[in-house]
Protein backbone atom coordinates (compact mmCIF):
# COMPACT_ATOMS: atom_id res chain seq x y z
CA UNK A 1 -4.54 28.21 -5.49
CA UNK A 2 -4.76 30.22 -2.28
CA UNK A 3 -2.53 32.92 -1.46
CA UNK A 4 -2.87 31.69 2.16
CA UNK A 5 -1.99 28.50 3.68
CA UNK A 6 -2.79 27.78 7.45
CA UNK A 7 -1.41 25.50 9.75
CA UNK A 8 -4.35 24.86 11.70
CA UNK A 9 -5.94 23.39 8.40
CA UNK A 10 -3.24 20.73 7.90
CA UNK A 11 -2.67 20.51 11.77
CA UNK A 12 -6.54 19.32 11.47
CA UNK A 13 -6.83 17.57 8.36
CA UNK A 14 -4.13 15.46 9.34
CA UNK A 15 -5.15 14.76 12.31
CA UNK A 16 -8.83 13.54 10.48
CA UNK A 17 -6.95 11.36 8.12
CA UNK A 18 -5.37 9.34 10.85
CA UNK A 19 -8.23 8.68 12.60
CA UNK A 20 -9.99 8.37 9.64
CA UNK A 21 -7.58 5.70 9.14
CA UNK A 22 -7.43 4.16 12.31
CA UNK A 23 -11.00 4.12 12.13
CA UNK A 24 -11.28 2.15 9.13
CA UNK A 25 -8.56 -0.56 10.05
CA UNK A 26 -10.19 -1.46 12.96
CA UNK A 27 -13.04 -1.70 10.91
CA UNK A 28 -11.25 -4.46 8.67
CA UNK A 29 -9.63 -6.35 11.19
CA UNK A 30 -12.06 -6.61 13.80
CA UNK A 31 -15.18 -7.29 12.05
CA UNK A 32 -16.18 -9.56 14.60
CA UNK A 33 -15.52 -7.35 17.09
CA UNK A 34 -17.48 -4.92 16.36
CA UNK A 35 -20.64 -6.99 16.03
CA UNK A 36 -20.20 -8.01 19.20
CA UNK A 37 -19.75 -4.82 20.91
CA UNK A 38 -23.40 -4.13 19.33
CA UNK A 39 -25.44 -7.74 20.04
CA UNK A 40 -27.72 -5.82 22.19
CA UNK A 41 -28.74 -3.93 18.84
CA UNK A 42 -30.81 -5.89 16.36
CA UNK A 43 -28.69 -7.47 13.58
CA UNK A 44 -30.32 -5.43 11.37
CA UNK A 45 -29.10 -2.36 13.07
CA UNK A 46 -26.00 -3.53 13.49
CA UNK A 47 -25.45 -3.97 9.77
CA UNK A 48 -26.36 -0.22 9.01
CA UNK A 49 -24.18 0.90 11.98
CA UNK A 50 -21.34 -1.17 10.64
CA UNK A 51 -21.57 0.21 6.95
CA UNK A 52 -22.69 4.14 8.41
CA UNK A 53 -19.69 3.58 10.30
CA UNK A 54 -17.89 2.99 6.64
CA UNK A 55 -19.51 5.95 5.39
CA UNK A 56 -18.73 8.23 8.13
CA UNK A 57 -14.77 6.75 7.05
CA UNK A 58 -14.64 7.32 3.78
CA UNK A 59 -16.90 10.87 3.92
CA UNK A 60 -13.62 11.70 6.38
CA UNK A 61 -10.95 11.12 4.68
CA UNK A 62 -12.58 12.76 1.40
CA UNK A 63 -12.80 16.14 3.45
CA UNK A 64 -9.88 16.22 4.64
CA UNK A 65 -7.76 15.84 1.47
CA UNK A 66 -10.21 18.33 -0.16
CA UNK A 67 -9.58 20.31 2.45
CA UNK A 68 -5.94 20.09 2.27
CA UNK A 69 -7.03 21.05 -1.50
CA UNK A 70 -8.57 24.18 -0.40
CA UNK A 71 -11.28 23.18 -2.15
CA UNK A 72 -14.74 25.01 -0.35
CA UNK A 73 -16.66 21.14 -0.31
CA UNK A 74 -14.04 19.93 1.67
CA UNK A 75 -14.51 22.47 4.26
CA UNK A 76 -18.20 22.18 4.33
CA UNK A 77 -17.78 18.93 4.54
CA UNK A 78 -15.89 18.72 7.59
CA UNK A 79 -18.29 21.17 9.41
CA UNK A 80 -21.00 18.86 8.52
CA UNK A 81 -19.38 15.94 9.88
CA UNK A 82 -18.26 17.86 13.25
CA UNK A 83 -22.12 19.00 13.50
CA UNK A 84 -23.68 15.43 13.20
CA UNK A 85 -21.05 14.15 15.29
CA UNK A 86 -21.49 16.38 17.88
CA UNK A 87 -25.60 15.97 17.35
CA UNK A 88 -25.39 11.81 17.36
CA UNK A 89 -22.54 11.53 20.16
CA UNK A 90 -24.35 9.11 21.99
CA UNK A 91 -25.18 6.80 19.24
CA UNK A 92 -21.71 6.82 18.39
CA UNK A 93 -20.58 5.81 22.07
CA UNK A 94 -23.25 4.10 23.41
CA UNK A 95 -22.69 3.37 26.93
CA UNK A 96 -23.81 -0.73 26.45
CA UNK A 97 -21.42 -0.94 24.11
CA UNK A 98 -18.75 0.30 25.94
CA UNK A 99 -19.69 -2.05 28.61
CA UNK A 100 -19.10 -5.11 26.57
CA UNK A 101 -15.71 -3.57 25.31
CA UNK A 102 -14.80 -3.57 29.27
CA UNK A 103 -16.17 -6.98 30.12
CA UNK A 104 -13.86 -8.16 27.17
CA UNK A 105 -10.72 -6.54 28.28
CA UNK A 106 -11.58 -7.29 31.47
CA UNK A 107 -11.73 -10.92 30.63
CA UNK A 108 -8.49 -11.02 28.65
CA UNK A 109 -6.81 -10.03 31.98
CA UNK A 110 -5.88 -13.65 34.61
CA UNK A 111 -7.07 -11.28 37.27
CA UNK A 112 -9.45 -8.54 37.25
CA UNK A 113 -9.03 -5.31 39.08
CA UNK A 114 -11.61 -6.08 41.87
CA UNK A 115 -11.69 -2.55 43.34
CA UNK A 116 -13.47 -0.94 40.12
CA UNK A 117 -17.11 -2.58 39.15
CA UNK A 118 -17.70 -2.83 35.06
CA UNK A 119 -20.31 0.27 34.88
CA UNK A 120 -17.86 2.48 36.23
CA UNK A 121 -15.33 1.82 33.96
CA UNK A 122 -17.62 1.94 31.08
CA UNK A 123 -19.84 4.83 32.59
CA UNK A 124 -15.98 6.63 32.82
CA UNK A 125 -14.72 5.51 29.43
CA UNK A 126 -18.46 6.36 27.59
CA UNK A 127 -17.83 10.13 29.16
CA UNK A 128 -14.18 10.47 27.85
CA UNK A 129 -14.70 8.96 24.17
CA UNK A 130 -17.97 11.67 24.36
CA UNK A 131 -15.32 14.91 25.66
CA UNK A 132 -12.96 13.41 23.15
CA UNK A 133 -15.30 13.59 20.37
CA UNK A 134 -17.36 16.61 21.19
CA UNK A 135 -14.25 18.22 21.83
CA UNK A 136 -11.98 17.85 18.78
CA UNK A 137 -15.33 18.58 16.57
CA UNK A 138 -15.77 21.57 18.82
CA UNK A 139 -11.90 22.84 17.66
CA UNK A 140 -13.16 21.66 13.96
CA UNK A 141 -16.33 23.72 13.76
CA UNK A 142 -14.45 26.78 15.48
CA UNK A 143 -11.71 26.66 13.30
CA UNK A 144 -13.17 26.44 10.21
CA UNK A 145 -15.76 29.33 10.56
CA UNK A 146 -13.10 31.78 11.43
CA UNK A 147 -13.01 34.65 9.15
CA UNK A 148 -9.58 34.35 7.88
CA UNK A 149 -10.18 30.27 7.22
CA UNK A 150 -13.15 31.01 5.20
CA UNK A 151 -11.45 33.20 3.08
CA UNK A 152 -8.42 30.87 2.38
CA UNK A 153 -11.25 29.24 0.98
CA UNK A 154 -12.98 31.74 -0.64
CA UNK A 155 -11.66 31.10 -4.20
CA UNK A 156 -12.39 27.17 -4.26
């Protein structure tokens, strides 16, 4: 057990379990959803995206708790996660699927706000999901390679 225990290491691990969570209920419940956010992909694709995205879920919330854990993997882990995230950013919000999120909202709505067109809203939306990401993985990496964080872990 570590002699040390940090904040900012349950502060984040928590905060990777919930979306890890949120992540992979909206993964059950809106199957159908999803595939249709990605019809401009081949279905083939769209299959491996789908169970990556499962992956990327369950490789999440296994960091975190060893994290939590102390456990060195766990924090290796999450620094490999926040570097392919950061790496595959794109991929992860593509800007045609956020387009077809938008249409759909924007269709679930009697009447549509007239004075914004689609591929602004998407083109806006695809840049914040991308600050939010790059962001909070940014915080994650930085974290995690400080000094004193590395040797909380040192022991593990």
């Amino acid at each position: 057990m570590p002699k040390t225990r940090l904040a900012g290491v349950k502060i984040l691990c928590i905060l990777v379990l919930l979306s890890s969570f949120l992540h992979i209920h909206s993964l059950l419940e809106d199957t159908p959803w999803y595939f249709e956010n990605y019809a401009y992909l081949p279905a083939w694709l769209t299959v491996i995206r789908y169970c990556f995205s499962w992956f990327q879920r369950i490789l999440g919330v296994t960091a975190a708790v060893l994290t939590l854990m102390y456990r060195e993997l766990g924090r290796k882990l999450l620094l490999i996660i926040g570097i392919f995230t950061i790496t595959t950013v794109y991929w992860k919000h593509p800007f045609e699927a956020v387009k077809i999120h938008a249409e759909g909202l924007q269709a679930s709505f009697p009447e549509p706000a007239q004075q914004f067109s689609l591929d602004s809203i998407a083109a806006t939306a695809t840049v914040l999901l991308i600050l939010i990401d790059v962001t909070f993985q940014g915080i994650v990496i930085y974290y995690f390679t400080r000094k004193r964080v590395k040797e909380a872990f040192a022991n593990s």
